[in-house]
C-alpha atoms as a PDB file:
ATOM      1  CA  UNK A   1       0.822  -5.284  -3.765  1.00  0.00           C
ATOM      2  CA  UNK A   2      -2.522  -5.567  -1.630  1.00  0.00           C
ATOM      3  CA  UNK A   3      -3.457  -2.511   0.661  1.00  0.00           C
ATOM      4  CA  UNK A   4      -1.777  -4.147   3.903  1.00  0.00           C
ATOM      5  CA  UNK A   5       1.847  -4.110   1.386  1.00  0.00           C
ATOM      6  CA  UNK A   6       1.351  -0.650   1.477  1.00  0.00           C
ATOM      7  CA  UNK A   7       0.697  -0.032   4.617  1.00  0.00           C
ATOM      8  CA  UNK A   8       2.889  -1.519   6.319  1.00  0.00           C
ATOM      9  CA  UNK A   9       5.655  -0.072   3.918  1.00  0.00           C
ATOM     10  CA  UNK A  10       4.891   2.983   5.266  1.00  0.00           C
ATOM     11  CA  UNK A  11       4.990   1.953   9.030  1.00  0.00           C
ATOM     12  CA  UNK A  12       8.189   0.506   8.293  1.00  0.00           C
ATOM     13  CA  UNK A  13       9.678   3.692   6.703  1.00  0.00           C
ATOM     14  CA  UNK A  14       8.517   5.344  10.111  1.00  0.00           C
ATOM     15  CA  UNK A  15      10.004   2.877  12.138  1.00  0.00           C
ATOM     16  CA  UNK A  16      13.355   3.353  10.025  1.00  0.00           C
ATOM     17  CA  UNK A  17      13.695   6.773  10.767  1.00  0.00           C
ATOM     18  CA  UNK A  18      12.444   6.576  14.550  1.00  0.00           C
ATOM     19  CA  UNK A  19      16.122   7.489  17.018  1.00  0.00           C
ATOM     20  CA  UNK A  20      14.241   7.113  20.168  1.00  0.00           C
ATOM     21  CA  UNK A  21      16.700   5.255  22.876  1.00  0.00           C
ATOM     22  CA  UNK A  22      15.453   1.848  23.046  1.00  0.00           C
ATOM     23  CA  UNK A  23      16.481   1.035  26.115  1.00  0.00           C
ATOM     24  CA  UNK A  24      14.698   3.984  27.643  1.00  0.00           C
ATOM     25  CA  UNK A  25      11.759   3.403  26.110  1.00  0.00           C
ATOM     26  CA  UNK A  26      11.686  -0.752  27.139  1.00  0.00           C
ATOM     27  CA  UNK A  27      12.703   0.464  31.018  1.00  0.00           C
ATOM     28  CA  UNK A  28       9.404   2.454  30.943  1.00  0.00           C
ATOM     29  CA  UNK A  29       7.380  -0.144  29.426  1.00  0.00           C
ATOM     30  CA  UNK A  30       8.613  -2.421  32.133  1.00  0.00           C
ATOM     31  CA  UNK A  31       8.222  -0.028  34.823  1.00  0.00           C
ATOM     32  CA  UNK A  32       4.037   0.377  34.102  1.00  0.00           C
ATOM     33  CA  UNK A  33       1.172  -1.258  36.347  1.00  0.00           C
ATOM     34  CA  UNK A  34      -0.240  -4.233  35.386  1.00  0.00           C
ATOM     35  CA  UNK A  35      -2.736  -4.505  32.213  1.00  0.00           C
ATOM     36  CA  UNK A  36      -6.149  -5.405  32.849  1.00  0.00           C
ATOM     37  CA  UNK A  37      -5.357  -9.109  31.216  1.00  0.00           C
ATOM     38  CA  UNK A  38      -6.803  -9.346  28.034  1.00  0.00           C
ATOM     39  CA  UNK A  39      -6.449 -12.460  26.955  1.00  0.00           C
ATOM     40  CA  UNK A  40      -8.015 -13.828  30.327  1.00  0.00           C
ATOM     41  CA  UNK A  41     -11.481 -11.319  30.232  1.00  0.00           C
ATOM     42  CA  UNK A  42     -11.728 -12.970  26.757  1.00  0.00           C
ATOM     43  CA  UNK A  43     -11.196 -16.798  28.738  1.00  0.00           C
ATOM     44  CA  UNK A  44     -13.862 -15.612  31.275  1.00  0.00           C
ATOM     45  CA  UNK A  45     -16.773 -13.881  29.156  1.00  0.00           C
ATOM     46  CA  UNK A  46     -16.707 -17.636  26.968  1.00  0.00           C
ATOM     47  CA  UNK A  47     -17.124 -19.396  29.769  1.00  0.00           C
ATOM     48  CA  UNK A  48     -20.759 -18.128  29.391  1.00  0.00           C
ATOM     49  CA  UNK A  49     -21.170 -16.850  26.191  1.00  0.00           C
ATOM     50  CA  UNK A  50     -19.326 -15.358  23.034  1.00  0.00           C
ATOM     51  CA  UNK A  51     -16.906 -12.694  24.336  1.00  0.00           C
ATOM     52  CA  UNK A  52     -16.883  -9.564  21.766  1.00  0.00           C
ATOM     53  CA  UNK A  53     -14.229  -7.458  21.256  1.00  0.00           C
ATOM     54  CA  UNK A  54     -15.812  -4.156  20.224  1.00  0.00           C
ATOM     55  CA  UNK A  55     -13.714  -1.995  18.340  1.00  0.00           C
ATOM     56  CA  UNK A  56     -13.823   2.289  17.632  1.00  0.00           C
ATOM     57  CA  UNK A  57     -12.685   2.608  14.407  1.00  0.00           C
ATOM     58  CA  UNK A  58     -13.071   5.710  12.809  1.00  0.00           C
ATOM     59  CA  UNK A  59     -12.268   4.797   9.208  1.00  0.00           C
ATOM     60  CA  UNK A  60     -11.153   2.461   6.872  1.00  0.00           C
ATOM     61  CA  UNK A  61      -9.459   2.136   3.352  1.00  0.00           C
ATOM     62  CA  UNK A  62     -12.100  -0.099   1.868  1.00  0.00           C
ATOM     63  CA  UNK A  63     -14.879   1.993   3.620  1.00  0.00           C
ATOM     64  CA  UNK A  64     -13.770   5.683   4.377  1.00  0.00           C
ATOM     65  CA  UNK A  65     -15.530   7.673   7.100  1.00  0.00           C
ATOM     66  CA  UNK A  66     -17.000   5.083   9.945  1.00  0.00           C
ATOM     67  CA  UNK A  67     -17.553   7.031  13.063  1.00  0.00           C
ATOM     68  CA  UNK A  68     -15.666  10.342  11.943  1.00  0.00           C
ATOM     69  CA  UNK A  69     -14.894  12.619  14.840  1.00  0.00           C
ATOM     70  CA  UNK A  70     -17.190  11.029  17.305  1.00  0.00           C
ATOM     71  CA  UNK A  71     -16.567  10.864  21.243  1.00  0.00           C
ATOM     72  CA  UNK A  72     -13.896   7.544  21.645  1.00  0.00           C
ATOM     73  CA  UNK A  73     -15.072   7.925  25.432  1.00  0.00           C
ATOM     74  CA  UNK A  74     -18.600   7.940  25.086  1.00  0.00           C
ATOM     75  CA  UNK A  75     -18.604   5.010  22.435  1.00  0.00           C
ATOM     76  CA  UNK A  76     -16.128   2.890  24.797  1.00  0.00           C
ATOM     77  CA  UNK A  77     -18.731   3.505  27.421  1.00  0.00           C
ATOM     78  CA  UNK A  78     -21.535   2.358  25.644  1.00  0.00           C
ATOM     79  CA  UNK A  79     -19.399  -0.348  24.448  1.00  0.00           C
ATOM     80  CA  UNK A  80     -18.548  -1.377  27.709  1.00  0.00           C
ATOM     81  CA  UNK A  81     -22.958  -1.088  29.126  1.00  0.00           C
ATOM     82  CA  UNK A  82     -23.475  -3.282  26.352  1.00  0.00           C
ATOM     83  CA  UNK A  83     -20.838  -6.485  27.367  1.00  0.00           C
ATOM     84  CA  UNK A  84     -18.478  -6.468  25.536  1.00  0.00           C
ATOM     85  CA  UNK A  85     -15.402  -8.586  27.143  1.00  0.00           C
ATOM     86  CA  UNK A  86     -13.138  -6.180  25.358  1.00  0.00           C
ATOM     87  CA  UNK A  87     -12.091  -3.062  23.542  1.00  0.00           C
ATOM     88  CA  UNK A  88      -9.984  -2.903  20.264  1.00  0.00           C
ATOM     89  CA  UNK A  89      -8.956   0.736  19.177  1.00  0.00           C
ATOM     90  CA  UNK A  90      -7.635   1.820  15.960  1.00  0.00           C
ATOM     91  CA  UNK A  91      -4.324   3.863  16.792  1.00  0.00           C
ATOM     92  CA  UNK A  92      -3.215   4.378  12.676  1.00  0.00           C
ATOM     93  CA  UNK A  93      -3.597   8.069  11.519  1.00  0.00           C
ATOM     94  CA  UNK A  94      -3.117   8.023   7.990  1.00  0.00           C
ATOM     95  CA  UNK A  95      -5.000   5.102   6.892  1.00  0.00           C
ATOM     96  CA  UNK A  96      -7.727   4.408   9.738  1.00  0.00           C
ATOM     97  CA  UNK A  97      -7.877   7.963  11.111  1.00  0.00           C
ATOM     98  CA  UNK A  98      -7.417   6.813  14.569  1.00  0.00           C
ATOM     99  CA  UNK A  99      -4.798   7.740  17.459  1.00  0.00           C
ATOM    100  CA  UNK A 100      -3.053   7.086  20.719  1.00  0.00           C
ATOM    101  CA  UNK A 101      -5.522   9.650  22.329  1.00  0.00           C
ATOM    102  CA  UNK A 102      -8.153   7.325  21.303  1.00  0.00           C
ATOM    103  CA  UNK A 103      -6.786   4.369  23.371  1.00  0.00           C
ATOM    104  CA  UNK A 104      -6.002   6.786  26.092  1.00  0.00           C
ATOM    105  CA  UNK A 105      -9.586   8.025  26.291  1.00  0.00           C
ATOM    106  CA  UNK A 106     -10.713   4.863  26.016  1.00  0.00           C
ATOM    107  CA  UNK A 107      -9.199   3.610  29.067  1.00  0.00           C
ATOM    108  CA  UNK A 108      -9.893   6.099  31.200  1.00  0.00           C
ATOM    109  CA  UNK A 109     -13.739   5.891  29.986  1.00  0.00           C
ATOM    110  CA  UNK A 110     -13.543   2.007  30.548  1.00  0.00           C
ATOM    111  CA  UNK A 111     -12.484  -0.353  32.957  1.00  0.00           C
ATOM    112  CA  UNK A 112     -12.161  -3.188  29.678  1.00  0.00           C
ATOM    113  CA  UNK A 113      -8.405  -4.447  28.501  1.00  0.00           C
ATOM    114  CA  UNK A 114      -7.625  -2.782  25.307  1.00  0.00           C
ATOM    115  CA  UNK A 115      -5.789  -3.669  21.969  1.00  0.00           C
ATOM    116  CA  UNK A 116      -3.911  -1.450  20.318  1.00  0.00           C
ATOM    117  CA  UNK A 117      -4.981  -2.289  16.602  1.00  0.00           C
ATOM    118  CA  UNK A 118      -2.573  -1.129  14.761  1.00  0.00           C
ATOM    119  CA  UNK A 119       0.524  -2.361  12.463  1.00  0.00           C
ATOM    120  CA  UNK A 120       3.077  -3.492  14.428  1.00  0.00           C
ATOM    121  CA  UNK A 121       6.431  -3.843  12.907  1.00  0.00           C
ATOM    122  CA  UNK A 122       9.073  -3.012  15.472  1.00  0.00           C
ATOM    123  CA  UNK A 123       9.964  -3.450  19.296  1.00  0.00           C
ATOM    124  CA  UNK A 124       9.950   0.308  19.381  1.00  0.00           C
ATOM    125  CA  UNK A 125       6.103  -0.119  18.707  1.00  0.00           C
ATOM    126  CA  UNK A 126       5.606  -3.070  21.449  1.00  0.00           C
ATOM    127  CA  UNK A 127       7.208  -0.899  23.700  1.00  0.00           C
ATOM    128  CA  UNK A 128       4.290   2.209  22.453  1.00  0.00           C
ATOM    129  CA  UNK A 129       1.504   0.484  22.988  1.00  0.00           C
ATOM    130  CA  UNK A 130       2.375  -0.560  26.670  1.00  0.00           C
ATOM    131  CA  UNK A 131       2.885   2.593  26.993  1.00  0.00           C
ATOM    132  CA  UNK A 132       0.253   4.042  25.858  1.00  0.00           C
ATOM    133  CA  UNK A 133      -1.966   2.149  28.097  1.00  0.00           C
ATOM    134  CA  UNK A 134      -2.928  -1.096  25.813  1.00  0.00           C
ATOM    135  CA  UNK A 135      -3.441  -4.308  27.432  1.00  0.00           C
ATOM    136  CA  UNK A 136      -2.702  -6.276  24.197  1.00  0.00           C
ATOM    137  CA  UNK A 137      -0.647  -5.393  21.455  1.00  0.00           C
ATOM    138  CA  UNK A 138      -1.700  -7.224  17.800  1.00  0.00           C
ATOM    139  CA  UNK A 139       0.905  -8.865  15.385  1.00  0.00           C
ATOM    140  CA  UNK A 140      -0.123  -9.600  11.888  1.00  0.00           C
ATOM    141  CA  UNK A 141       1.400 -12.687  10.266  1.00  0.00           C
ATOM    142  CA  UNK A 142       1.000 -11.497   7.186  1.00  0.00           C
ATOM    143  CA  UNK A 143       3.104  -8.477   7.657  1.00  0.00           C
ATOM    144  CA  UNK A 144       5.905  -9.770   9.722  1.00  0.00           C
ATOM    145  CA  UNK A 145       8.782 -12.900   9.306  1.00  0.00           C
ATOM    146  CA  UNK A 146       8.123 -15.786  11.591  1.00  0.00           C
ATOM    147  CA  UNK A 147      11.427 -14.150  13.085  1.00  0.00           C
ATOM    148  CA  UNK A 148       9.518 -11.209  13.863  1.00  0.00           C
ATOM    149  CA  UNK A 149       6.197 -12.839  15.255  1.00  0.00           C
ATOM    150  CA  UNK A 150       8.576 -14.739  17.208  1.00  0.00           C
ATOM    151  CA  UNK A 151      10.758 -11.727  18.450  1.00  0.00           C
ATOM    152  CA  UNK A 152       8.093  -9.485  19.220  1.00  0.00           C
ATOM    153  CA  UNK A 153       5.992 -11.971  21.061  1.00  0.00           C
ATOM    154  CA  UNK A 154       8.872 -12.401  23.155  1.00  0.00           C
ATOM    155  CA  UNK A 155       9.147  -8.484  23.744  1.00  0.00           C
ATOM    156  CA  UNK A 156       5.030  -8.571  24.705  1.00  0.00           C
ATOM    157  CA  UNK A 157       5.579 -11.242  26.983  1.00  0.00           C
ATOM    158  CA  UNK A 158       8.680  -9.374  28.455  1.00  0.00           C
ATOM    159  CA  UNK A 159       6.839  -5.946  29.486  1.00  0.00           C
ATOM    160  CA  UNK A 160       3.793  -8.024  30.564  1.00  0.00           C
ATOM    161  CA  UNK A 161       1.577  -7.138  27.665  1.00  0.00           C
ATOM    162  CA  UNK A 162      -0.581  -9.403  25.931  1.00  0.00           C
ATOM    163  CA  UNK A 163      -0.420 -10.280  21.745  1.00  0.00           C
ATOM    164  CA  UNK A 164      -2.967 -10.673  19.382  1.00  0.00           C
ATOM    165  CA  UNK A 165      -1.334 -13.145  16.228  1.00  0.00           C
ATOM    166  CA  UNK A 166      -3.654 -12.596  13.443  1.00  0.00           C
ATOM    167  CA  UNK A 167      -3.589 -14.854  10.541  1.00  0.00           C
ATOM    168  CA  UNK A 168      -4.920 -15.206   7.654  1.00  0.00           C
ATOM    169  CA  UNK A 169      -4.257 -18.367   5.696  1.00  0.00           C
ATOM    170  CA  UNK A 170      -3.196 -22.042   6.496  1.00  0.00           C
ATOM    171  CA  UNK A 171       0.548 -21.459   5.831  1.00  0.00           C
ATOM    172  CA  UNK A 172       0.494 -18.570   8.929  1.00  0.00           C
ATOM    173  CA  UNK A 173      -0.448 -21.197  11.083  1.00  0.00           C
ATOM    174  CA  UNK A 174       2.970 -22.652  12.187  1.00  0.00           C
ATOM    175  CA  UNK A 175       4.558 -19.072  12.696  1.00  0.00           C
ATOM    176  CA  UNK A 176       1.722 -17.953  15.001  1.00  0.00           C
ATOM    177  CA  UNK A 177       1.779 -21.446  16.883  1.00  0.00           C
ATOM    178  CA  UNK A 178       5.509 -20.948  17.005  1.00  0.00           C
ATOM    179  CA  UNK A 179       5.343 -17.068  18.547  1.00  0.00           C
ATOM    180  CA  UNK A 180       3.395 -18.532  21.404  1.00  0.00           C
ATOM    181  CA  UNK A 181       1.266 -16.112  23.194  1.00  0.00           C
ATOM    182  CA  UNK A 182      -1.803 -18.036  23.111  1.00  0.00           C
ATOM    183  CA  UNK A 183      -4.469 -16.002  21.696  1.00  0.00           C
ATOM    184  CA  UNK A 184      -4.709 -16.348  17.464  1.00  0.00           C
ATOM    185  CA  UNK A 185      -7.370 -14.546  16.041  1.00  0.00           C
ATOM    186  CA  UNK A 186      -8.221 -15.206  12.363  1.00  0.00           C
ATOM    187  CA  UNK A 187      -9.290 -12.445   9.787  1.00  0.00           C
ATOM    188  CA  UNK A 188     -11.941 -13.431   7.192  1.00  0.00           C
ATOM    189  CA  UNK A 189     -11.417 -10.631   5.242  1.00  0.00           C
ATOM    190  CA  UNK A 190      -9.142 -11.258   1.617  1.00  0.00           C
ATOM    191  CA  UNK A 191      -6.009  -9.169   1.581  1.00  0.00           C
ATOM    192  CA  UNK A 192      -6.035  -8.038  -1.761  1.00  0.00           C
ATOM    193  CA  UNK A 193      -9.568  -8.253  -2.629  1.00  0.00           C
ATOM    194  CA  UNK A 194     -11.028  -6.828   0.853  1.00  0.00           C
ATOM    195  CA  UNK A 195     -13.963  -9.767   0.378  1.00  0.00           C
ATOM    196  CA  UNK A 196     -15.171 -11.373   3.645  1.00  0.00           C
ATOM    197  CA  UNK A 197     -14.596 -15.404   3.140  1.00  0.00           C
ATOM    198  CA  UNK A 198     -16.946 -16.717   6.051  1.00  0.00           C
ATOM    199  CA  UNK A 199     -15.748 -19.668   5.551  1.00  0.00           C
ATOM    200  CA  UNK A 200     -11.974 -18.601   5.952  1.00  0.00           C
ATOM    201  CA  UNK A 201     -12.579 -18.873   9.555  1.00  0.00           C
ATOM    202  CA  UNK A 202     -14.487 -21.977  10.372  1.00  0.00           C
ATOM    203  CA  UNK A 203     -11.792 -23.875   8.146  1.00  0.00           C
ATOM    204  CA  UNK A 204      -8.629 -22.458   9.695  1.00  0.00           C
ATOM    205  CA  UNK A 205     -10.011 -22.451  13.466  1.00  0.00           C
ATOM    206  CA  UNK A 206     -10.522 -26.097  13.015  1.00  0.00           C
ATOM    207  CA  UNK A 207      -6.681 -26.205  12.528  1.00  0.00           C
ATOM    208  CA  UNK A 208      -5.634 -24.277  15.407  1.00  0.00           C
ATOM    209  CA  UNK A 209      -4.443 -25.860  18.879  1.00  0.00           C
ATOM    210  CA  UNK A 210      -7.184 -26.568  20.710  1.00  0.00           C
ATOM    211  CA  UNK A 211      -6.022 -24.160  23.917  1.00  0.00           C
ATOM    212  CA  UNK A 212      -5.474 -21.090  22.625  1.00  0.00           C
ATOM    213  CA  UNK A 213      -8.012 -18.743  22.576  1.00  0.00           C
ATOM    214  CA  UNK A 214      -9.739 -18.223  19.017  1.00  0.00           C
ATOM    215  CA  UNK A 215     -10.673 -14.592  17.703  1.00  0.00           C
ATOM    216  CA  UNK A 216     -12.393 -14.489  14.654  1.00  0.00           C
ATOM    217  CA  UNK A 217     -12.205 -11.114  13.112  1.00  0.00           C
ATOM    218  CA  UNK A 218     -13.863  -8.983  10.122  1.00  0.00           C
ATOM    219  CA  UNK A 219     -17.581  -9.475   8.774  1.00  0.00           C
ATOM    220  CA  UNK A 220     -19.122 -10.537  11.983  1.00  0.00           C
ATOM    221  CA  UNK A 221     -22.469  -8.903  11.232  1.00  0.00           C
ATOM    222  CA  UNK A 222     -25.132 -10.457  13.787  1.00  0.00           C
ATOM    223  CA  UNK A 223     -26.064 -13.412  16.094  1.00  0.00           C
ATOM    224  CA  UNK A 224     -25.958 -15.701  12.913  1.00  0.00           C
ATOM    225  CA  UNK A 225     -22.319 -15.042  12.182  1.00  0.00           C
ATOM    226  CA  UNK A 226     -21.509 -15.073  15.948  1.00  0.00           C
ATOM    227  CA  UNK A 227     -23.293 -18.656  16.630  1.00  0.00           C
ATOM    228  CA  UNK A 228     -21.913 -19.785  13.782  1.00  0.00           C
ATOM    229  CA  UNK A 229     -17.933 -19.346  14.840  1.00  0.00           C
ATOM    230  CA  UNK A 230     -19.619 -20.082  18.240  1.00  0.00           C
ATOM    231  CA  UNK A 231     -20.300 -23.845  17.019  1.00  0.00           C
ATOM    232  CA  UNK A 232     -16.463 -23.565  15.411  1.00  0.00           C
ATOM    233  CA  UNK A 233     -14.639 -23.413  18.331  1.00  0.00           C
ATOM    234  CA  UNK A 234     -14.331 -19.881  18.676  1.00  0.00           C
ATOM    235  CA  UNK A 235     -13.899 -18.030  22.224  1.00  0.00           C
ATOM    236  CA  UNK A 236     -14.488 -14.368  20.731  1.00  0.00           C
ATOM    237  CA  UNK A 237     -15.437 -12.233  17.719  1.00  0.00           C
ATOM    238  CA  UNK A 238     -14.033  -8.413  16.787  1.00  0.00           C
ATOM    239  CA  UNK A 239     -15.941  -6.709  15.660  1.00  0.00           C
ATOM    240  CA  UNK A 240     -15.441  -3.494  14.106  1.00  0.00           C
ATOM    241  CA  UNK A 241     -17.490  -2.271  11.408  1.00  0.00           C
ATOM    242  CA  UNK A 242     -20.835  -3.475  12.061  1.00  0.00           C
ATOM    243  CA  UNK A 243     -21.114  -1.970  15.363  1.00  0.00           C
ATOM    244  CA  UNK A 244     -19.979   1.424  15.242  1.00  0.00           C
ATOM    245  CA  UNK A 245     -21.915   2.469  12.541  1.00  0.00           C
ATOM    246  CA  UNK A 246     -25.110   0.582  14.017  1.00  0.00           C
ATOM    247  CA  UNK A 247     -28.293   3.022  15.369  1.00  0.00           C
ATOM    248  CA  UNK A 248     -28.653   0.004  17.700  1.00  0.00           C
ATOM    249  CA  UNK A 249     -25.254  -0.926  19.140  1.00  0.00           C
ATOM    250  CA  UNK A 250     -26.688  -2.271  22.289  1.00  0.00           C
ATOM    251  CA  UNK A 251     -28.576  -4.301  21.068  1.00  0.00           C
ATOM    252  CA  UNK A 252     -26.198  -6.054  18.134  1.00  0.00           C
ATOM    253  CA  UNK A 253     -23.755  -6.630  20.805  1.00  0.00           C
ATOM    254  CA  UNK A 254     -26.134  -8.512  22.753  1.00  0.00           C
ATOM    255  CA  UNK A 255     -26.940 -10.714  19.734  1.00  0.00           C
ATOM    256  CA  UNK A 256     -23.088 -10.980  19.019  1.00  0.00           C
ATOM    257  CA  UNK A 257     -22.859 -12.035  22.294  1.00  0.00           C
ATOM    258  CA  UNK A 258     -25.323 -14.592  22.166  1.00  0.00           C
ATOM    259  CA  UNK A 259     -27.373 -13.584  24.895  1.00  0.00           C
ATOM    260  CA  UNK A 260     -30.794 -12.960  23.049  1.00  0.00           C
ATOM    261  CA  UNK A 261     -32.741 -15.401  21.058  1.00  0.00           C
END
C-alpha cells in the first residue's frame, strides 16, 4: 500500500458516511459567480514565460511541519507580488494540516484562481470545493477509476469549475485524455517511494496531446528545473515545497518563472 492507498482510504471512508442532500449541495454549486478561470491565467502567463502555481502547504507526510501555523493570507499575498499565475492550497487536515479556511483566506487575500489540492473522491467533494471558493478542483488518476476521472470531470465542467488530472505514469494517460478537461499536470514524485524522478516528467509530457495545458508538479526546485520542463513542452510548474519554506520566495519564483537570468 503506498501513502496515497492510505489516504485516500480514509477520504473514502469520509465520503461513505457523508448524508448531505446532494442535490442541495450541486444547486448551490451551480448557483456561485464565476471562478477566476484557472486553466486560462495558466494559458496567458506562458504566453510569456513559465506560469507557477505556488502552493501553501503547511505539511506533508514525507516532510512534516512546512509552514506550520503561518498567515495563508499573507503568504498568498506575497505569492501573488511575486507572479505567480496561480495559487494551489492544501485543504487535507489530517495528513497535510491544511483547511477550507485556508482557501477561503486565500481568496480573499488574492485576486489569483485557486486549486483546491486535495483528494478528491466523490461529487459531494466537486461540489465542496466550488463551494468553498476554488477555481479548480484536482483529480488524481491514481486514486480514482477512469469511470470516476470521467464522472467527476463531467461534474467540474457542470458547476463551471475547472480540473486538474494528475498523472503519474504512462498507463494514466488514456483515462486523463479520456476525462477531458484540458489541463494534465504530471507528478514526478514516486508513489510508494516519495523519490522525485525528473525525468518522469519530460518523458510523459512528450506523450501528452499537444493542446492541453501541461503542469509539471513536485521537485521543481529552481530556474534549472523550471527551464528544463520549459524546453519539454510544459505551460506551468507547482510548486509546493521549495517555496514556502524558502527565506527568499520572491526571488525563487522569479527564477521559476523564468524571468531572471
Amino acid at each position: 500500500m503506498t501513502y496515497l492507498d492510505a489516504i485516500v482510504s480514509n477520504h473514502r471512508a469520509r465520503a461513505a458516511a457523508d448524508d448531505r442532500p446532494e442535490g442541495e449541495l450541486r444547486e448551490r454549486a451551480m448557483a456561485m459567480p464565476a471562478t477566476r478561470g484557472f486553466a486560462s491565467s495558466l494559458r496567458r502567463s506562458a504566453a510569456n514565460s513559465m506560469a507557477v502555481i505556488a502552493e501553501i502547504k503547511r505539511r506533508s507526510p514525507s516532510k512534516g511541519v512546512l509552514f506550520g501555523d503561518g498567515d495563508a493570507g499573507a503568504l498568498a499575498r506575497e505569492y501573488e507580488m511575486a507572479g505567480a499565475a496561480c495559487l494551489s492550497v492544501l485543504t487535507d487536515a489530517d495528513h497535510f494540516g491544511g483547511s477550507a479556511a485556508d482557501l477561503e483566506t486565500a481568496r480573499r487575500s488574492t485576486g489569483l484562481p485557486l486549486l483546491r489540492k486535495d483528494f478528491t473522491v466523490s461529487r459531494r467533494d466537486v461540489y465542496d470545493a466550488r463551494l468553498m471558493g476554488a477555481d479548480c478542483v484536482l483529480l488524481i488518476a491514481a486514486a480514482l477509476s477512469t469511470d470516476e476521472l470521467v464522472e467527476f470531470a463531467t461534474v467540474a465542467r457542470d458547476v463551471g469549475i475547472d480540473a486538474l488530472i494528475e498523472i503519474h505514469d504512462e498507463n494514466e494517460i488514456a483515462a486523463a485524455v479520456r476525462a477531458d478537461t484540458g489541463l494534465i499536470g504530471v507528478n514526478q514524485r514516486d508513489l510508494v517511494t516519495f523519490a522525485v524522478d525528473h525525468e518522469r516528467a519530460v518523458h510523459l509530457g512528450s506523450l501528452l496531446p499537444r493542446e492541453v495545458v501541461r503542469v509539471a508538479e513536485s521537485g521543481v526546485r529552481g530556474r534549472d528545473d523550471s527551464a528544463r520542463l520549459r524546453d519539454a513542452g510544459y505551460h506551468a510548474v507547482l510548486v509546493g515545497e521549495s517555496l514556502v519554506t524558502s527565506s527568499r520566495r520572491r526571488d525563487l519564483l522569479a527564477e521559476l518563472r523564468l524571468a531572471v537570468p
